[in-house]
N, C-alpha and C. Protein backbone atom coordinates (compact mmCIF):
# COMPACT_ATOMS: atom_id res chain seq x y z
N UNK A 1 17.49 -10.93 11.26
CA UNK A 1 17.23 -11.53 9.95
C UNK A 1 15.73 -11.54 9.72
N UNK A 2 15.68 -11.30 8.36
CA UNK A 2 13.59 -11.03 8.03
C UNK A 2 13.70 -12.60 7.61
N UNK A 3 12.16 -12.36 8.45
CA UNK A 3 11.58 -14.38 7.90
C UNK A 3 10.85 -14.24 7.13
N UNK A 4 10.41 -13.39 6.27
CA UNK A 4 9.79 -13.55 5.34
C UNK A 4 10.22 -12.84 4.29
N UNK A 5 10.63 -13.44 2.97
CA UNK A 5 10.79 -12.69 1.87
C UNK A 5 9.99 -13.23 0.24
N UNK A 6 9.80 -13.04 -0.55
CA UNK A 6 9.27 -12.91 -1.61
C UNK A 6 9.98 -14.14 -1.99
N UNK A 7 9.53 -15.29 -3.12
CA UNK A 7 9.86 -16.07 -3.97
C UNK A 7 10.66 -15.97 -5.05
N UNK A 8 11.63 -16.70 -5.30
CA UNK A 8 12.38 -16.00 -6.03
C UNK A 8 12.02 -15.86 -7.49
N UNK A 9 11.89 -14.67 -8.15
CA UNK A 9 11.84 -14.61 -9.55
C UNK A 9 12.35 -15.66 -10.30
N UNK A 10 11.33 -16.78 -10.80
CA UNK A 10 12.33 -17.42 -11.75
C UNK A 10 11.54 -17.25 -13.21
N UNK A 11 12.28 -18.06 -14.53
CA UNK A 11 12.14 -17.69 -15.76
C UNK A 11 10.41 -17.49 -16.14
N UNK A 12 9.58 -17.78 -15.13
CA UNK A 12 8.45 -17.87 -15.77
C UNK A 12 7.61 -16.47 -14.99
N UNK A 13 8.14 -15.92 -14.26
CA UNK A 13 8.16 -14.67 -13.78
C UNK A 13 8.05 -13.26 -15.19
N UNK A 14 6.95 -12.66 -14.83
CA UNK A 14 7.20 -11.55 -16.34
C UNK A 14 7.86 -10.44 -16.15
N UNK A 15 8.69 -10.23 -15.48
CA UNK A 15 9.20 -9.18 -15.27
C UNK A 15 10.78 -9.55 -15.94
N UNK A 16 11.43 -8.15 -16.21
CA UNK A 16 12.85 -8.53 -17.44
C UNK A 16 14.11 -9.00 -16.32
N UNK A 17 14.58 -10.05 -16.85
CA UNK A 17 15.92 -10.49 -16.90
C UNK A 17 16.51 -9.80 -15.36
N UNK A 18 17.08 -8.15 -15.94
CA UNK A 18 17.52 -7.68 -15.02
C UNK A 18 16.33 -7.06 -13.38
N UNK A 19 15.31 -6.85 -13.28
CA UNK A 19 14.44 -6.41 -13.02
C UNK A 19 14.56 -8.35 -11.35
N UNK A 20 14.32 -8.85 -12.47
CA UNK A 20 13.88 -9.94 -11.24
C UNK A 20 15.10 -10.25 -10.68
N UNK A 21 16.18 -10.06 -11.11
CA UNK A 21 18.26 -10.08 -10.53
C UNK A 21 17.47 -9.13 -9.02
N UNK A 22 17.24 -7.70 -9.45
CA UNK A 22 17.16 -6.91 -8.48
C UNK A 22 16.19 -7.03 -7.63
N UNK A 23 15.11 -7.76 -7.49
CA UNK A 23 14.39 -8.33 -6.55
C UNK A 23 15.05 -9.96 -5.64
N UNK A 24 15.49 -10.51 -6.41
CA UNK A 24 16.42 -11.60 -5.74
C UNK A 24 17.48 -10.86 -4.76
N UNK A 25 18.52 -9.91 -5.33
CA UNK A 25 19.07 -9.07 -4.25
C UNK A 25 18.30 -8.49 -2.91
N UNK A 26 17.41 -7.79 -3.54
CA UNK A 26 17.00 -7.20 -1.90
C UNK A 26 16.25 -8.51 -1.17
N UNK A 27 15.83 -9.81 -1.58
CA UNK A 27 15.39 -11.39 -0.68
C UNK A 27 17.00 -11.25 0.05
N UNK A 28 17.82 -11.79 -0.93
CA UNK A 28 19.21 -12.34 -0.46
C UNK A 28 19.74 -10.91 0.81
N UNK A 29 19.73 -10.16 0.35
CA UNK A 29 19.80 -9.07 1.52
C UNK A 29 19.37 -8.95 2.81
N UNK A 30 17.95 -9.23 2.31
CA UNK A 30 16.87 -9.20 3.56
C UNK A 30 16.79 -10.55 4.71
N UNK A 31 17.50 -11.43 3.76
CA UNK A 31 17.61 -12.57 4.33
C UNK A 31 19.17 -12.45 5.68
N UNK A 32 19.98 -12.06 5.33
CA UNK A 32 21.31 -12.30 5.76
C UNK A 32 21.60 -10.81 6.94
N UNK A 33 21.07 -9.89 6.51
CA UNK A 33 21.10 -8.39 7.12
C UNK A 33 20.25 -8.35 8.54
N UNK A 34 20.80 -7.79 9.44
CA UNK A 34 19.82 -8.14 11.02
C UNK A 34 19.93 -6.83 11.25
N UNK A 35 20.32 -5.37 10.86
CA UNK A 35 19.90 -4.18 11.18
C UNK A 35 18.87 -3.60 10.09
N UNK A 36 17.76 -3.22 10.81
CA UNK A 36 17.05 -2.62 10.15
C UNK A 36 17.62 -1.28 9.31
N UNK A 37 18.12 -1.14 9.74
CA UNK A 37 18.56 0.64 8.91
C UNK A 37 19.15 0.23 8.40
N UNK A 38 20.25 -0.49 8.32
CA UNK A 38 21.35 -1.01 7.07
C UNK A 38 20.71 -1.54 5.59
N UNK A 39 19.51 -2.31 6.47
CA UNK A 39 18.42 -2.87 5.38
C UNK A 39 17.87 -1.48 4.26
N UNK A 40 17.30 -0.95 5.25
CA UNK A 40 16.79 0.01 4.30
C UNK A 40 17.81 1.15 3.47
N UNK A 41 18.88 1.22 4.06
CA UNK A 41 19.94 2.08 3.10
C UNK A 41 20.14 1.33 1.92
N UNK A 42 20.36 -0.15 2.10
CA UNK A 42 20.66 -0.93 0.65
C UNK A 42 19.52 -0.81 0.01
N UNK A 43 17.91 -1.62 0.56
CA UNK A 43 17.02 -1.48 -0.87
C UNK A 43 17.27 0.04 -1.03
N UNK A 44 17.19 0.99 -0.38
CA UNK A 44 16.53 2.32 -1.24
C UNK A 44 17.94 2.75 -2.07
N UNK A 45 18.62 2.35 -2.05
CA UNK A 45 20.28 2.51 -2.77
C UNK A 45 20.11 1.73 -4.21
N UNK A 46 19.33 0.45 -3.93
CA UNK A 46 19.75 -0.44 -5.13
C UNK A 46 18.68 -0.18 -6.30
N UNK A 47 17.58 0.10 -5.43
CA UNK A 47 15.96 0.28 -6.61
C UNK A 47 16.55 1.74 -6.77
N UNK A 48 16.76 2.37 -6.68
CA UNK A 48 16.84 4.17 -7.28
C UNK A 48 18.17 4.23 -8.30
N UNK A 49 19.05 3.39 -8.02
CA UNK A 49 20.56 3.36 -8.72
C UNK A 49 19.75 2.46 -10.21
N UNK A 50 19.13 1.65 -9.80
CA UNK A 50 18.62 0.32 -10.96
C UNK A 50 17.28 1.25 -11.69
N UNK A 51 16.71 1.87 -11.24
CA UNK A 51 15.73 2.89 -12.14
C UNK A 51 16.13 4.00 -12.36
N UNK A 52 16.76 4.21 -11.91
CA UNK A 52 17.40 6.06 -12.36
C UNK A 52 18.34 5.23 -13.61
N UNK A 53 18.84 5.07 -13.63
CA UNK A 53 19.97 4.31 -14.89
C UNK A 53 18.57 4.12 -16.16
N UNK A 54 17.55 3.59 -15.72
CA UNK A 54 16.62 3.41 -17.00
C UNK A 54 15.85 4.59 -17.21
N UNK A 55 16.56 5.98 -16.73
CA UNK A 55 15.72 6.90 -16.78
C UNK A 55 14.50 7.32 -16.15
N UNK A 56 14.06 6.76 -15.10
CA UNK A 56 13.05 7.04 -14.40
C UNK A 56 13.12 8.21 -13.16
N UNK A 57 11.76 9.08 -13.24
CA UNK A 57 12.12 9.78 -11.90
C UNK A 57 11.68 9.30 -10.42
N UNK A 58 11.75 10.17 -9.60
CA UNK A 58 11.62 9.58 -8.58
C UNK A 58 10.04 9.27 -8.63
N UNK A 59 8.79 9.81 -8.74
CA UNK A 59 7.54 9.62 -8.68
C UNK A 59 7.22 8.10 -9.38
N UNK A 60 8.15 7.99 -10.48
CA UNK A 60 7.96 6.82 -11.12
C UNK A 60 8.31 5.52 -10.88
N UNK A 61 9.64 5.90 -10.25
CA UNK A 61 10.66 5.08 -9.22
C UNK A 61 9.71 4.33 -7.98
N UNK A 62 8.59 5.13 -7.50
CA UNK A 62 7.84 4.63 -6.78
C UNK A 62 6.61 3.82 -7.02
N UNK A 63 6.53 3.65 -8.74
CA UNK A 63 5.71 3.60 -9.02
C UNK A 63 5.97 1.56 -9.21
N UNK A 64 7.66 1.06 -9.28
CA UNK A 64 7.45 0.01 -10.03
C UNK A 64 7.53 -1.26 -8.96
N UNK A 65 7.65 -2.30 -9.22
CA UNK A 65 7.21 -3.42 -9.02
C UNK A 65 8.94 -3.50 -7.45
N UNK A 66 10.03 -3.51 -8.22
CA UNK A 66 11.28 -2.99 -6.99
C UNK A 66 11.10 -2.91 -6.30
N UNK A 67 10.24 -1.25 -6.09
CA UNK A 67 10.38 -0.20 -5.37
C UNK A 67 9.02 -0.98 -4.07
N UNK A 68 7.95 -1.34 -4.19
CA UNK A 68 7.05 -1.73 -3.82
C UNK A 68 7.72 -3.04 -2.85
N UNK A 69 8.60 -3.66 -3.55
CA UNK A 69 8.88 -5.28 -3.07
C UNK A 69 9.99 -4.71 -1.75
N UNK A 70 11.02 -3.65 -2.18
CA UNK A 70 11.72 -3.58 -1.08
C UNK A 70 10.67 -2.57 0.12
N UNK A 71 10.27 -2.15 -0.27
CA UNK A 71 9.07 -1.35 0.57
C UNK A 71 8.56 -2.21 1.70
N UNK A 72 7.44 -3.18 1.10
CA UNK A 72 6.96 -4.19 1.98
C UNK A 72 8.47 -4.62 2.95
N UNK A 73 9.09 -5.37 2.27
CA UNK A 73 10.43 -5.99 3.29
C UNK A 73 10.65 -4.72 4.01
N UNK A 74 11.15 -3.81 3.70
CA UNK A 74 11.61 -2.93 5.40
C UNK A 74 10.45 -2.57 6.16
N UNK A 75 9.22 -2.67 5.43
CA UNK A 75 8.08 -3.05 6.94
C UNK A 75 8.08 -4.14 7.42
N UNK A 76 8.30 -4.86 6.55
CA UNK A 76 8.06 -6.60 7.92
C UNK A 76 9.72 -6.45 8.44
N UNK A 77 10.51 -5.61 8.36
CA UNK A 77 11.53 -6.11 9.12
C UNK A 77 11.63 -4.66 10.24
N UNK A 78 10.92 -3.75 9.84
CA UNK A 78 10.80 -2.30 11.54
C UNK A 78 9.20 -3.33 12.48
N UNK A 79 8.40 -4.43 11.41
CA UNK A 79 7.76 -4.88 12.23
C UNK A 79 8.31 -5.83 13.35
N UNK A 80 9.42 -6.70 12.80
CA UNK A 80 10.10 -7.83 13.37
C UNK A 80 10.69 -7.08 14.09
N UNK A 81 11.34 -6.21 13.88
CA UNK A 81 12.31 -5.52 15.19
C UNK A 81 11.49 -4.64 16.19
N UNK A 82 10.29 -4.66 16.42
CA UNK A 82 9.42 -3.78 17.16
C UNK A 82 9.22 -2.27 17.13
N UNK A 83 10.07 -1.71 15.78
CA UNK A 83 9.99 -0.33 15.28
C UNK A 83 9.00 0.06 14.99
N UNK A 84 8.03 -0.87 14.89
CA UNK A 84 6.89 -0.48 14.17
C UNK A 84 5.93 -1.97 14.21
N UNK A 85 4.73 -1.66 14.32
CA UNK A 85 3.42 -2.54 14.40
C UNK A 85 2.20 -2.94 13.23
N UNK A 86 2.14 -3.18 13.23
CA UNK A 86 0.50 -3.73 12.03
C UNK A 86 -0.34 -3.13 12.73
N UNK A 87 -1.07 -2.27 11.83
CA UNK A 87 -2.39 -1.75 11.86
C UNK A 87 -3.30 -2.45 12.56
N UNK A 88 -4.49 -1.93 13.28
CA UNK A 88 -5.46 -2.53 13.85
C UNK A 88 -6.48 -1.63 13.75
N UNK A 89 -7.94 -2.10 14.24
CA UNK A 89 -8.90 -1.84 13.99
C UNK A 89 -8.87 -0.50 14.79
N UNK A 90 -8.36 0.46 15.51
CA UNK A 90 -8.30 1.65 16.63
C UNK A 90 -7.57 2.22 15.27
N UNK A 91 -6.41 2.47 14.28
CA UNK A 91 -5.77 2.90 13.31
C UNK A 91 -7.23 3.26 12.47
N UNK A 92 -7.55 2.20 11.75
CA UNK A 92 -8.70 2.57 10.61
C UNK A 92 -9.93 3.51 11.92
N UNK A 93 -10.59 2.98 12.68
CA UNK A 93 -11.35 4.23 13.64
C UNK A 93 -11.06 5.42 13.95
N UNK A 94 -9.79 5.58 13.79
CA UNK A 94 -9.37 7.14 13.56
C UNK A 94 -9.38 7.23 12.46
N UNK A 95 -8.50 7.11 11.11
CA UNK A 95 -8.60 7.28 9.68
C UNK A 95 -10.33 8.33 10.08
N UNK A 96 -11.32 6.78 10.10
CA UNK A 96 -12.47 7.26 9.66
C UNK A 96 -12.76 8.50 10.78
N UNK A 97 -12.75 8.61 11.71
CA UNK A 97 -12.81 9.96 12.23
C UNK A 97 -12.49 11.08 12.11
N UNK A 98 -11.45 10.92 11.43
CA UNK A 98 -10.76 12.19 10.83
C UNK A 98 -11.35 12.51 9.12
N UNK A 99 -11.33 11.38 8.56
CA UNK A 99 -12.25 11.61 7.26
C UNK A 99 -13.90 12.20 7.39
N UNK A 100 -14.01 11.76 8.04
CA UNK A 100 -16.22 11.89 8.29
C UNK A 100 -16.69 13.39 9.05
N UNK A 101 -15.55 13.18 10.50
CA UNK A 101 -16.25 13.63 11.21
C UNK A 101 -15.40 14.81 12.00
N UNK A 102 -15.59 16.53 11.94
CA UNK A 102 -14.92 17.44 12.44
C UNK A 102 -14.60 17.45 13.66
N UNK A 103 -14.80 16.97 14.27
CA UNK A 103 -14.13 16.16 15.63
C UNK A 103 -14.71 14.99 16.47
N UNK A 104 -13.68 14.72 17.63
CA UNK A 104 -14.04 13.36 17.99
C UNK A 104 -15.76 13.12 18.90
N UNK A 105 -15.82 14.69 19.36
CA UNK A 105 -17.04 14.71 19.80
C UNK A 105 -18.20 14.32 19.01
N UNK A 106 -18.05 14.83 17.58
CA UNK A 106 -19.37 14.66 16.84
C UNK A 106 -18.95 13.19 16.90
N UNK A 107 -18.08 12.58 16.43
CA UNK A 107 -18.27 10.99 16.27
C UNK A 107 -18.71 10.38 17.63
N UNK A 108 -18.35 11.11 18.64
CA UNK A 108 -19.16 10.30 19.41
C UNK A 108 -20.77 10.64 19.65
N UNK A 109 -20.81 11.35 19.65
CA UNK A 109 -22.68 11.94 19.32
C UNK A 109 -23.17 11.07 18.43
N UNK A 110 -22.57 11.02 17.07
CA UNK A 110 -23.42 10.09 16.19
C UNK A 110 -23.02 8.52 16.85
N UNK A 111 -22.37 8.08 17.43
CA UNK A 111 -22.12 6.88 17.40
C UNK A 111 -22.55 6.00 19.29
N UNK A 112 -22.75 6.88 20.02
CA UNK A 112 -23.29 6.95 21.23
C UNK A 112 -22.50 6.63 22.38
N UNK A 113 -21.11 6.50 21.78
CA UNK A 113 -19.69 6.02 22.18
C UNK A 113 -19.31 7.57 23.44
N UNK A 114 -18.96 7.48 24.46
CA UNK A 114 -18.60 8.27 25.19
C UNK A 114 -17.18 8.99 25.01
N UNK A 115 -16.86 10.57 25.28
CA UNK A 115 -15.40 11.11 24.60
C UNK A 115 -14.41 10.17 25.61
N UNK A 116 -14.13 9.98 26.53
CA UNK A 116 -13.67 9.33 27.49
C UNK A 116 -12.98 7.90 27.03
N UNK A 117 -14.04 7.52 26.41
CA UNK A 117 -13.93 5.60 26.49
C UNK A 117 -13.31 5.92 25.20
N UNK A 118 -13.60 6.66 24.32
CA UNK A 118 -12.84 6.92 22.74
C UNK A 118 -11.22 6.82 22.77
N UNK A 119 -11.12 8.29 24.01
CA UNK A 119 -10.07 8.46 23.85
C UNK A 119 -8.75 7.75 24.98
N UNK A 120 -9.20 6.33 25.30
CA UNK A 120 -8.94 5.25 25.84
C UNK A 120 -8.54 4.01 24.75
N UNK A 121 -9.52 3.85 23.97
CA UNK A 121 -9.63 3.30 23.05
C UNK A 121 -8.02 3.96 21.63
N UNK A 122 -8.28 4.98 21.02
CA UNK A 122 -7.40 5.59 20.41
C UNK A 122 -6.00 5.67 20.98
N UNK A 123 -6.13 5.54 22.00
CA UNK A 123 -4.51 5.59 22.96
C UNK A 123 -3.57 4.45 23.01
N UNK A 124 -5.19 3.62 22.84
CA UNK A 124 -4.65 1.68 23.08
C UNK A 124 -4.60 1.37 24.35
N UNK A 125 -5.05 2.07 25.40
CA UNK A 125 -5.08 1.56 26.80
C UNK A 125 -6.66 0.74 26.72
N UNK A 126 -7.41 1.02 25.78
CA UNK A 126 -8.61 -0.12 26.27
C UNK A 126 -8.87 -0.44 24.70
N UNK A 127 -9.98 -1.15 24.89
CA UNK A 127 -10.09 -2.07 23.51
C UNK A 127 -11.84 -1.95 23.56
N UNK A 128 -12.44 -1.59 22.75
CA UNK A 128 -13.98 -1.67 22.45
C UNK A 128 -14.15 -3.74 22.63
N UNK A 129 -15.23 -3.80 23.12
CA UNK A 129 -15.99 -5.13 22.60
C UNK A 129 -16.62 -5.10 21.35
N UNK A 130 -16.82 -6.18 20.97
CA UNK A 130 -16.88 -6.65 19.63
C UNK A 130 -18.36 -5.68 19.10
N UNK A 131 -19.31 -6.10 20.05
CA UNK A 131 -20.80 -5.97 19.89
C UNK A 131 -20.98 -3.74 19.98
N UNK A 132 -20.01 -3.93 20.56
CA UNK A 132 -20.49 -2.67 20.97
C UNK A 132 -19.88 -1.64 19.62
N UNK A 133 -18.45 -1.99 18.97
CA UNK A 133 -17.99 -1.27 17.90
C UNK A 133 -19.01 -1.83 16.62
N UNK A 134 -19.50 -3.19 16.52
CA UNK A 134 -20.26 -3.51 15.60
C UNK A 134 -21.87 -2.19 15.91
N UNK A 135 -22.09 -1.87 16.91
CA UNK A 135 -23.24 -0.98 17.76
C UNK A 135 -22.97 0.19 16.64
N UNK A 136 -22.16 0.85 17.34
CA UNK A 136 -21.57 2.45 16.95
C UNK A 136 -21.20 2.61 15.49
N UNK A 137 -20.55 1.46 15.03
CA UNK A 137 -20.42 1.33 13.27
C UNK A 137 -21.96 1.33 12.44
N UNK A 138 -22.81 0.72 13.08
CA UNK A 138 -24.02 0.61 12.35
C UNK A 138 -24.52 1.87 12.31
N UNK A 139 -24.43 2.81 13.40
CA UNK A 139 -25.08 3.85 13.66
C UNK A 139 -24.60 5.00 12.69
N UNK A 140 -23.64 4.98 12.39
CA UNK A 140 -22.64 5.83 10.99
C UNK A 140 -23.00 5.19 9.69
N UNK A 141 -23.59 4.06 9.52
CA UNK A 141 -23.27 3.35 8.20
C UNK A 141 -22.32 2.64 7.74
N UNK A 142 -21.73 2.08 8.69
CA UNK A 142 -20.44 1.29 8.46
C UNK A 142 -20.79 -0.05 9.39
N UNK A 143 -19.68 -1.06 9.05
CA UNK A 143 -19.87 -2.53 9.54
C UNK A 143 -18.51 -3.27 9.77
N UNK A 144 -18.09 -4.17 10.12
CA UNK A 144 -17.12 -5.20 10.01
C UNK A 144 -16.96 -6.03 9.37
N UNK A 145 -15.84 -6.09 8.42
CA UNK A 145 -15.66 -7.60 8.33
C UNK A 145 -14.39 -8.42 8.58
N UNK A 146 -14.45 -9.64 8.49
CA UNK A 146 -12.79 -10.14 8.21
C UNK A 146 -12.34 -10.56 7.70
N UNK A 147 -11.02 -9.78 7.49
CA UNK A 147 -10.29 -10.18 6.31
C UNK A 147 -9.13 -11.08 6.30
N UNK A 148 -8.48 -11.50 5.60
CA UNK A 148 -7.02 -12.75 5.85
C UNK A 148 -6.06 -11.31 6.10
N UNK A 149 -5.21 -12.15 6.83
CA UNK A 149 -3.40 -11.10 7.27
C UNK A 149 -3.01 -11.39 6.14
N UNK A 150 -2.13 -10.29 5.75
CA UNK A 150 -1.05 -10.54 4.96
C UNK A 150 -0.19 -11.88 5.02
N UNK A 151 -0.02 -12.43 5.82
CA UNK A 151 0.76 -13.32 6.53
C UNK A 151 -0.42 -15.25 6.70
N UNK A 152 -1.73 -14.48 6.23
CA UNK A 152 -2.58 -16.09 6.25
C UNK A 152 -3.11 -16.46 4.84
C-alpha cells in the first residue's frame, strides 16, 4: 500500500468536475493496491481511456495534470517497494559529466578528482566527502546547495 497520496480534489480545486473524480481514483487505488505493476496498469489504463475520450493524443496525454499525478504515485510506490530509489547527488555528477565533459577522464583533469575514486563513487561503492565534492565543483564552476525532499 502507497503512504503517500495527493489530497483529495475538492470543490475549490480548479480543475473540472470529471478531471478531479479521476485523480481521487488513482489516491483511492493507490491507497488499497500493494502490487506495484497492478498499480501502474490501472493509472496508465484510466488517464489514457479519460483523455483519449476528450480527444487528446498521446504527447498531450502526457502533457496534463492526470497523467503527471499518476506518474509521481507509481514512483513513490517502485520507490516503496525497492524497485527503484531517489536520486542522489552521484545521479546529477554523472548527468553533469556526460553533459560538459567528453569523458570521465577530462572531468577528472579539470576537477583534480582521480579516474579510480570517480569510478567508485559512480558505482555507489564510495561516497565523496562533503569538502572535497564542494573542492572539484568549484573548480568546473559549479557549487552545492540544499534543497527540501519532496517528502519535507
Amino acid at each position: 500500500m502507497l503512504m503517500t497520496s495527493y489530497p483529495p480534489c475538492d470543490e475549490n480545486c480548479d480543475l473540472p468536475k470529471a478531471e478531479r473524480a479521476l485523480i481521487d481514483r488513482l489516491n483511492a487505488e493507490a491507497k488499497k493496491t500493494t502490487d506495484w505493476s497492478t498499480f501502474s496498469s490501472f493509472w496508465m489504463a484510466n488517464v489514457s481511456e479519460f483523455y483519449s475520450a476528450q480527444g487528446l493524443s498521446r504527447p498531450q496525454i502526457r502533457q496534463t495534470v492526470g497523467y503527471r499525478i499518476g506518474q509521481d504515485l507509481d514512483s513513490r510506490f517502485a520507490i516503496s517497494q525497492g524497485m527503484a530509489r531517489s536520486p542522489d547527488y552521484r545521479d546529477e555528477l554523472e548527468s553533469l559529466i556526460q553533459e560538459r565533459f567528453q569523458t570521465r577522464r577530462e572531468f577528472c583533469e579539470a576537477t583534480g578528482l582521480t579516474e579510480d575514486m570517480l569510478s567508485h563513487v559512480l558505482s555507489k561503492r564510495k561516497h565523496l566527502a562533503i569538502n572535497t565534492l564542494e573542492e572539484c565543483l568549484r573548480r568546473i564552476g559549479y557549487s552545492l546547495h540544499i534543497a527540501p525532499t519532496s517528502s519535507g
